[in-house]
C-alpha atoms as a PDB file:
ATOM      1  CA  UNK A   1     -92.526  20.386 -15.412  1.00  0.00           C
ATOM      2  CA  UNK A   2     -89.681  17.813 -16.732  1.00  0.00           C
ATOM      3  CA  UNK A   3     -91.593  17.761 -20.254  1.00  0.00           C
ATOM      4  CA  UNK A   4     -92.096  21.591 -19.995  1.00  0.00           C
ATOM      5  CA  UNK A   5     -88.734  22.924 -20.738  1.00  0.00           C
ATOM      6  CA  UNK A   6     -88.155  20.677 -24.002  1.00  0.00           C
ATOM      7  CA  UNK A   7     -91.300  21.373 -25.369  1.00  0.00           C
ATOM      8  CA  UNK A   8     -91.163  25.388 -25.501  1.00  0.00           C
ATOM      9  CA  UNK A   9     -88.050  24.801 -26.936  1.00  0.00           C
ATOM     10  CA  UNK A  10     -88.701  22.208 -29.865  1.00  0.00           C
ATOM     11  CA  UNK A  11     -92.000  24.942 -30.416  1.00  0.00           C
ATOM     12  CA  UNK A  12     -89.868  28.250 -29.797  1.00  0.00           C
ATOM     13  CA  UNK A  13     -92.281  29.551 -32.707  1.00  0.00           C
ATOM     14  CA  UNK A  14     -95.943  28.264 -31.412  1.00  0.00           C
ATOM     15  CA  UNK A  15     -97.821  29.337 -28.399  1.00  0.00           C
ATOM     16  CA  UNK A  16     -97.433  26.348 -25.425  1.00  0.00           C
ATOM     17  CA  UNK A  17     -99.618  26.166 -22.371  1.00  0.00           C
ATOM     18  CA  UNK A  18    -100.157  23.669 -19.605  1.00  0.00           C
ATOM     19  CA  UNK A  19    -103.657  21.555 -19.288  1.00  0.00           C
ATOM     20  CA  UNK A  20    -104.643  19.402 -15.883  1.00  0.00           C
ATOM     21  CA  UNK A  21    -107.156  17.122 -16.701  1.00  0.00           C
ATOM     22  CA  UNK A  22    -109.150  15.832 -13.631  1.00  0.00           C
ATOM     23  CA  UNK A  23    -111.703  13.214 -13.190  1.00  0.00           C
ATOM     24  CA  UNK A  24    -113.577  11.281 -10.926  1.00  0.00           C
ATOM     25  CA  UNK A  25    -114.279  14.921  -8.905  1.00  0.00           C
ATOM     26  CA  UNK A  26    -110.551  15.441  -7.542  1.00  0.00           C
ATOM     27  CA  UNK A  27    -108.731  18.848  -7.775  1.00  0.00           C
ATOM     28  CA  UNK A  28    -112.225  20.821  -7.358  1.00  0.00           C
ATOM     29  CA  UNK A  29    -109.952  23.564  -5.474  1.00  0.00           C
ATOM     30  CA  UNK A  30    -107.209  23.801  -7.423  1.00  0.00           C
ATOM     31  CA  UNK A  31    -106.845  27.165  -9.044  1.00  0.00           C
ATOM     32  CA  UNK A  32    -104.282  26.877 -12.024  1.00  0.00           C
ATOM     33  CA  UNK A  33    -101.390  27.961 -10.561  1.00  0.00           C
ATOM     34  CA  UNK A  34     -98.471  26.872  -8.812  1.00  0.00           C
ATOM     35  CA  UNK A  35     -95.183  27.715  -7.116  1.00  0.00           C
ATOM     36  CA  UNK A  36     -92.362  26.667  -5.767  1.00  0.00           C
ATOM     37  CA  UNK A  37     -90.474  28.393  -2.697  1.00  0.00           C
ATOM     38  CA  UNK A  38     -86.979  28.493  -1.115  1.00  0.00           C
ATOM     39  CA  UNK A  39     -85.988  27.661   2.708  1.00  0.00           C
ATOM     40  CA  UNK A  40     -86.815  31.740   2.793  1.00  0.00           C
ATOM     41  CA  UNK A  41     -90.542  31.816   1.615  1.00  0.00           C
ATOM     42  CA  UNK A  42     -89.391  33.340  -1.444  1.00  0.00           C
ATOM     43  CA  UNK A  43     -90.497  32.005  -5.029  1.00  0.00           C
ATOM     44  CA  UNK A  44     -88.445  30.842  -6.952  1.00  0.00           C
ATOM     45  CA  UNK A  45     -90.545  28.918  -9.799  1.00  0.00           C
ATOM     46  CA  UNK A  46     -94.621  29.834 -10.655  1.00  0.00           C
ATOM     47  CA  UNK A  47     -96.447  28.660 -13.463  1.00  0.00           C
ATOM     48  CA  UNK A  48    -100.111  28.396 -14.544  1.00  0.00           C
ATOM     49  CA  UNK A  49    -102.034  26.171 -16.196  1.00  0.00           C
ATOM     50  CA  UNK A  50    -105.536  25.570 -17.310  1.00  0.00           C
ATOM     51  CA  UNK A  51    -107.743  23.349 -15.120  1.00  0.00           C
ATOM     52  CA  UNK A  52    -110.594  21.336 -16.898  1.00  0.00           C
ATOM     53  CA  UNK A  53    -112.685  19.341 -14.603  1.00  0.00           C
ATOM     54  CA  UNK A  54    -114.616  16.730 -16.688  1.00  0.00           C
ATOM     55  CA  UNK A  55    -117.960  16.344 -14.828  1.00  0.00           C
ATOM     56  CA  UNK A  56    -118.430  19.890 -15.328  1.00  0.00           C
ATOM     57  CA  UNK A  57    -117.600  19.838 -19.226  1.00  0.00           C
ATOM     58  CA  UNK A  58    -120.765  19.224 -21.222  1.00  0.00           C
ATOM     59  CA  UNK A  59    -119.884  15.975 -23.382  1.00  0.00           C
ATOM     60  CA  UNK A  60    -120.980  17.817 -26.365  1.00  0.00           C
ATOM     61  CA  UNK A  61    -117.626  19.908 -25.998  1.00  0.00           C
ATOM     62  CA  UNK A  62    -115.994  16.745 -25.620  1.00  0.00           C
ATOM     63  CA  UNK A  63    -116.737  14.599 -28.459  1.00  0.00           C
ATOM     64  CA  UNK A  64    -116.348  18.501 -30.375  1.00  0.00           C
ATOM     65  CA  UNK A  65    -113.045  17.606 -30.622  1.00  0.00           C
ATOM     66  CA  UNK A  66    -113.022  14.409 -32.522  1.00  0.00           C
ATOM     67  CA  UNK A  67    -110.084  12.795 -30.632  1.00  0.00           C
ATOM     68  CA  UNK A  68    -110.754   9.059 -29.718  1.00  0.00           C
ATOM     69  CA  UNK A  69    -108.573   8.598 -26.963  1.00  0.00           C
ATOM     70  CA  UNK A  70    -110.194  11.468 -25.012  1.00  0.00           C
ATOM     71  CA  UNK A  71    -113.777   9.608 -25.978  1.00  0.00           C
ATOM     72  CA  UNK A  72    -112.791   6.973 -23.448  1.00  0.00           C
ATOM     73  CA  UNK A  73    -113.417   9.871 -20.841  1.00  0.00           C
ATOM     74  CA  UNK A  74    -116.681  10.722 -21.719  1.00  0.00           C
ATOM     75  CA  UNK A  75    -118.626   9.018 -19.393  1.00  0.00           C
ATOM     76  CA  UNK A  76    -116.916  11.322 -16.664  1.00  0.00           C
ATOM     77  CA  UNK A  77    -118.803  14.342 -18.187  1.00  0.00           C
ATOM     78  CA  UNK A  78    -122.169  16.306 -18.168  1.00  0.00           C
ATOM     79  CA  UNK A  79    -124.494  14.675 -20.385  1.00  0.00           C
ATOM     80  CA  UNK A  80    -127.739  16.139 -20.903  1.00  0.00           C
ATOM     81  CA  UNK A  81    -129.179  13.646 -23.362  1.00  0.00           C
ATOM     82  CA  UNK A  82    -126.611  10.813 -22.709  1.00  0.00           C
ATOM     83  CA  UNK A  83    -128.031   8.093 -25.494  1.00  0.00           C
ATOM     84  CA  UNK A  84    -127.452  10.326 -28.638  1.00  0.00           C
ATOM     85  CA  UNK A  85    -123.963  11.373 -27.228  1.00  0.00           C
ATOM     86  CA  UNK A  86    -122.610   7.860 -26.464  1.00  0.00           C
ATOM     87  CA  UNK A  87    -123.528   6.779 -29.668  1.00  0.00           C
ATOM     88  CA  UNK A  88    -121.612   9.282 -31.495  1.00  0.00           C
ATOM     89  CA  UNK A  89    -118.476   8.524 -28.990  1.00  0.00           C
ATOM     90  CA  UNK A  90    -118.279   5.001 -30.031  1.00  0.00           C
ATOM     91  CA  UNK A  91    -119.212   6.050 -33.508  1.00  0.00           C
ATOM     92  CA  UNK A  92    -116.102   7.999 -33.768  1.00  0.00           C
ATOM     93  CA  UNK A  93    -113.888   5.537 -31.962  1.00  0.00           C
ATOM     94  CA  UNK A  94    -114.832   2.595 -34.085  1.00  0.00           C
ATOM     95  CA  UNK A  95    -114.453   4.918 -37.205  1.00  0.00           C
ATOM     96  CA  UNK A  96    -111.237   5.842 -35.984  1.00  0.00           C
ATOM     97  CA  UNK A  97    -109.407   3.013 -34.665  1.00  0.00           C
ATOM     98  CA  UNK A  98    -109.351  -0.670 -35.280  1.00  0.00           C
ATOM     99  CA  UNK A  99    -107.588  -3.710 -33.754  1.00  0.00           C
ATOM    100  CA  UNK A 100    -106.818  -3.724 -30.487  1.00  0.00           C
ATOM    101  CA  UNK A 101    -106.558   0.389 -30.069  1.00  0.00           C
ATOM    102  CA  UNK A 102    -110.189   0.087 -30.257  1.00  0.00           C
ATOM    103  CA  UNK A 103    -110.850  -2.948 -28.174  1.00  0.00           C
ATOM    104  CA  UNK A 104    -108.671  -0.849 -25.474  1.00  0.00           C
ATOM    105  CA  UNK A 105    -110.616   2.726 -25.601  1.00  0.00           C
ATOM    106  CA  UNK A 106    -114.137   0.592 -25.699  1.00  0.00           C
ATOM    107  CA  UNK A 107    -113.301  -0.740 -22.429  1.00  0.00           C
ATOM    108  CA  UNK A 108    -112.102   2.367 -20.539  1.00  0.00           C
ATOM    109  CA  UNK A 109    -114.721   3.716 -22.410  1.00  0.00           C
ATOM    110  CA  UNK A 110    -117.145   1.477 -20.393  1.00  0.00           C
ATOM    111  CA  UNK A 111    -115.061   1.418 -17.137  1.00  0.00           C
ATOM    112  CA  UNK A 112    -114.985   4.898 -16.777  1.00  0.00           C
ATOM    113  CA  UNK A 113    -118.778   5.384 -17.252  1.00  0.00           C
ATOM    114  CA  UNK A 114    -119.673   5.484 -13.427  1.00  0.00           C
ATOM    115  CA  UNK A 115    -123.071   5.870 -13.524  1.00  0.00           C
ATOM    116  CA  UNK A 116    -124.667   2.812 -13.305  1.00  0.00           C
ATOM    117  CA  UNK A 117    -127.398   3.421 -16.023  1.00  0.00           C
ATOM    118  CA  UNK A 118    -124.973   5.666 -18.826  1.00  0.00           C
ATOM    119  CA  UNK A 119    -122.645   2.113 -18.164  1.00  0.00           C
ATOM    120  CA  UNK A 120    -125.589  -0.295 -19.166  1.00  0.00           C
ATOM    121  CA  UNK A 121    -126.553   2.161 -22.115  1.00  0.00           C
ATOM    122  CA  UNK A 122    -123.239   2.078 -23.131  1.00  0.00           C
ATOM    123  CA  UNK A 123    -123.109  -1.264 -23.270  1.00  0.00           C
ATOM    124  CA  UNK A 124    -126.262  -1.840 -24.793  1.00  0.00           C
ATOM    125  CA  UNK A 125    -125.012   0.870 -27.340  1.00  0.00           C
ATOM    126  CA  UNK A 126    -121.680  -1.326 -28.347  1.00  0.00           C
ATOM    127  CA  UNK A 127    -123.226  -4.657 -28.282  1.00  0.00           C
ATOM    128  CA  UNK A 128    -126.624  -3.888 -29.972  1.00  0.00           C
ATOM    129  CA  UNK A 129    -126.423  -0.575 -31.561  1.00  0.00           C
ATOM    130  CA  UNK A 130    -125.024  -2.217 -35.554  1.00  0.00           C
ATOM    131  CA  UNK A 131    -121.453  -0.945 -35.075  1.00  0.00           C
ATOM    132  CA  UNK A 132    -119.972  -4.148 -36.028  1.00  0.00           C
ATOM    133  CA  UNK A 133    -119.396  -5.339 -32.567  1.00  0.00           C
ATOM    134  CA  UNK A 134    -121.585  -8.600 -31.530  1.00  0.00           C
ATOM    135  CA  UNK A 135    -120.166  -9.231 -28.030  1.00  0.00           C
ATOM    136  CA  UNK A 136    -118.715  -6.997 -25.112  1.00  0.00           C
ATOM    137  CA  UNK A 137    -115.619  -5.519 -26.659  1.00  0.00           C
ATOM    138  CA  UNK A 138    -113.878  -7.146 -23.345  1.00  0.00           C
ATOM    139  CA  UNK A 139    -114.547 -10.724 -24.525  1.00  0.00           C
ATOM    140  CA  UNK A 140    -113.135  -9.651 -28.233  1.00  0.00           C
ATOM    141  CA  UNK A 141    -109.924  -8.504 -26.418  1.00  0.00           C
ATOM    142  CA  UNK A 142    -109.112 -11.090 -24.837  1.00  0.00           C
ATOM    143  CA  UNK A 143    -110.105 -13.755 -27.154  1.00  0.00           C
ATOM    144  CA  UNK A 144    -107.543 -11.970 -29.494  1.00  0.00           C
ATOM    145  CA  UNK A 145    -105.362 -12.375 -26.894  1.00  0.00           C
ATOM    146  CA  UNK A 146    -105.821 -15.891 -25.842  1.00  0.00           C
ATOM    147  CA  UNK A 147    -103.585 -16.856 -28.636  1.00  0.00           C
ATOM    148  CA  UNK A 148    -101.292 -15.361 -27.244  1.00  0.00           C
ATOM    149  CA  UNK A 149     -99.279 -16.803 -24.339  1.00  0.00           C
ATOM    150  CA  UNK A 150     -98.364 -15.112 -21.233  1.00  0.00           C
ATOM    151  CA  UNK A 151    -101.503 -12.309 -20.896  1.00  0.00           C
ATOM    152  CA  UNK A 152    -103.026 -14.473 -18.063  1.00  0.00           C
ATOM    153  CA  UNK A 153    -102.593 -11.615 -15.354  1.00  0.00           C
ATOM    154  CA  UNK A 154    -103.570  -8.585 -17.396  1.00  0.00           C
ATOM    155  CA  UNK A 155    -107.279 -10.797 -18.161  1.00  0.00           C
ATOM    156  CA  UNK A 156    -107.263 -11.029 -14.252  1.00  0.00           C
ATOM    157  CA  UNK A 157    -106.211  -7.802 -13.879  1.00  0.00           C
ATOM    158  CA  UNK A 158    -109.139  -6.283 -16.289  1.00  0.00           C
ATOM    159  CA  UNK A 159    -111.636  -8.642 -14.643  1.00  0.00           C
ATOM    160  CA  UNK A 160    -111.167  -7.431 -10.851  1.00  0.00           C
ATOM    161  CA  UNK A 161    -110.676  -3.411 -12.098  1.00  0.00           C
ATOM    162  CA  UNK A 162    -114.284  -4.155 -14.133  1.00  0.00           C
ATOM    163  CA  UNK A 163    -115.404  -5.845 -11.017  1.00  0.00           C
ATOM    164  CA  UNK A 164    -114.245  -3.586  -8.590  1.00  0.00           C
ATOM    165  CA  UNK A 165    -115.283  -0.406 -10.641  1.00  0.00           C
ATOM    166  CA  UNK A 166    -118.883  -2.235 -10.349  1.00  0.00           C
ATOM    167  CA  UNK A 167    -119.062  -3.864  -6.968  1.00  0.00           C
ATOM    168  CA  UNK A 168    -116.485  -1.702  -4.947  1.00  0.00           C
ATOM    169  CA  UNK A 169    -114.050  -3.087  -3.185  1.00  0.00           C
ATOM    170  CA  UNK A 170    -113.729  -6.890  -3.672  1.00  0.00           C
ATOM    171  CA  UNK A 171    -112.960  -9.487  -0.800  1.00  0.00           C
ATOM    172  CA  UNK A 172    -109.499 -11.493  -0.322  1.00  0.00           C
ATOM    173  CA  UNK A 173    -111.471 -14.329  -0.885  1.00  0.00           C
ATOM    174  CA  UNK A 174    -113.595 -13.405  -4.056  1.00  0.00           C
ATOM    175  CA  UNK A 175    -109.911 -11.949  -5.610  1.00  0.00           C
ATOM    176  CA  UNK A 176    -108.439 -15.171  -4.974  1.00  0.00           C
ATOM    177  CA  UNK A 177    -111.689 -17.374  -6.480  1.00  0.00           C
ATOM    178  CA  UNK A 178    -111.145 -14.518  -9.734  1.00  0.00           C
ATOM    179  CA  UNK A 179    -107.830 -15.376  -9.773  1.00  0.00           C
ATOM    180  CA  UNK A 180    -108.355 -19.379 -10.101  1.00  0.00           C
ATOM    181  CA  UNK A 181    -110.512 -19.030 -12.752  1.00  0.00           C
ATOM    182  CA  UNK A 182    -109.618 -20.387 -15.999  1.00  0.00           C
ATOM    183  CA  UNK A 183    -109.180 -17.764 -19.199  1.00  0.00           C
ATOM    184  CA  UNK A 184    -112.378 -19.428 -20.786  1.00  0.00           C
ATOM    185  CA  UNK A 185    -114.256 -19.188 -17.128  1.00  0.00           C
ATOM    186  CA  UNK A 186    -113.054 -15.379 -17.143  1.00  0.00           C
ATOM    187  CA  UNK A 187    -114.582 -14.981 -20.322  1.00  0.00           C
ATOM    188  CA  UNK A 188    -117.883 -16.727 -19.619  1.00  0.00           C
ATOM    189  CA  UNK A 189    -117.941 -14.182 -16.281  1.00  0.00           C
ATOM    190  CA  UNK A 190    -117.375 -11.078 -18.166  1.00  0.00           C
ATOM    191  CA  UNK A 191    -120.490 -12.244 -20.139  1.00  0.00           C
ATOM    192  CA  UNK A 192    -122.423 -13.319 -17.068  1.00  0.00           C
ATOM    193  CA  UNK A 193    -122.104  -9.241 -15.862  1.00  0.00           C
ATOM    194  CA  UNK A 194    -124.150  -7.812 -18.377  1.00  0.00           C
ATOM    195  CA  UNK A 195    -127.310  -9.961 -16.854  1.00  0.00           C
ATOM    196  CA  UNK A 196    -126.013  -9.276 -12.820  1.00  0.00           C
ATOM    197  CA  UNK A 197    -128.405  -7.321 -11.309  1.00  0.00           C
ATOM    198  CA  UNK A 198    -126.684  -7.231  -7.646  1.00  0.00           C
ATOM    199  CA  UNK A 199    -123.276  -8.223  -5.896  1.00  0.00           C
ATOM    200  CA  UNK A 200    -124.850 -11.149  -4.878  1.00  0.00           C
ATOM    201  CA  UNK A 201    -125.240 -12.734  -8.478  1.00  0.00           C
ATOM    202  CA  UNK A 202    -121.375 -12.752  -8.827  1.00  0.00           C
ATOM    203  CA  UNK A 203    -121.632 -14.559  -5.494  1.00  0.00           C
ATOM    204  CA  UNK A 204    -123.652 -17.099  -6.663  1.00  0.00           C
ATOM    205  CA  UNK A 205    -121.603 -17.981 -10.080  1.00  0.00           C
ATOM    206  CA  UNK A 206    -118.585 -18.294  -8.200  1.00  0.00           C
ATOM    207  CA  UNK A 207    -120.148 -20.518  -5.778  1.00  0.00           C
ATOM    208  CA  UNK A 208    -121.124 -22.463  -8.748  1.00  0.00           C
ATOM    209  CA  UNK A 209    -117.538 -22.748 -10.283  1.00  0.00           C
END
């Protein structure tokens, strides 16, 4: 509501209305609307807003709209024929962004693909598919960014989200092993992943290291 009030009034001549996004299945009862009350009961403040609940948007009506950053999302939705529409997602992103914009929405485009399967054929789709993009758009980020000093924690920080958003919740002990890896062992894991078939092959390279 904060942003609500200054935005009618910088667009007191265009139509404004308020969208809630949800994903990963939350907010399946909530209606649109909302109010406040007083001590009393009484309301004092209402509003409505339109509810869009990704897995039941058709990813069709997603990548419709041509808007890259939303294309991250798209493995949230309802895809019929997932190959041909994943292609055209990271089709548009990688026609529409470059540097490390794109590295970003390629990898929340794959973390946020939760189905096991759409994930690999994303993958498959960015690495192998002729867009340009020879190796897991992960390992281009942060090679870019290993020139750079000081992004140790946000490698380790992508590397247990990916991990976690594939394994589930991760150990103390395998989050501290993660966290002692070098930045060229992180990379060689985030490579290692594509070929994992189980939790227990992450096991076994850390064992190994």
């Amino acid at each position: 509501m904060k942003w609500s009030g200054p935005t009618n009034v910088a667009n007191r001549d265009h139509p404004t209305y308020s969208v809630v996004w949800y994903v990963g299945r939350v907010g399946a009862h909530d209606e649109g609307q909302h109010e406040r009350t007083d001590l009393e009961r009484h309301t004092y403040l209402a509003w409505r807003y339109r509810v869009i609940r990704l897995w039941q948007l058709d990813g069709e009506a997603l990548l419709a709209l041509q808007r890259p950053a939303l294309l991250a999302l798209i493995g949230q939705t309802h895809l019929r024929d997932p190959k041909p529409i994943l292609t055209q997602a990271v089709r548009q992103i990688i026609a529409s962004t470059s540097g490390e914009r794109q590295a970003q929405l390629l990898a929340e485009f794959l973390l946020l693909c939760t189905d096991k399967e759409i994930s690999a054929m994303a993958e498959q789709i960015i690495r192998y598919d002729r867009y340009g993009i020879p190796e897991s758009p992960l390992i281009s980020k942060w090679r870019e960014e290993g020139r750079i000093e000081g992004k140790e924690e946000e490698r380790q920080a992508l590397l247990l989200r990916l991990l976690t958003h594939r394994y589930g919740s991760l150990s103390a002990e395998v989050t501290a092993q993660i966290q002692a890896l070098t930045a060229a062992q992180m990379l060689d894991l985030v490579d290692a992943l594509l070929d994992f078939n189980s939790r227990d092959d992450l096991d076994q390279w850390l064992a190994q290291r």
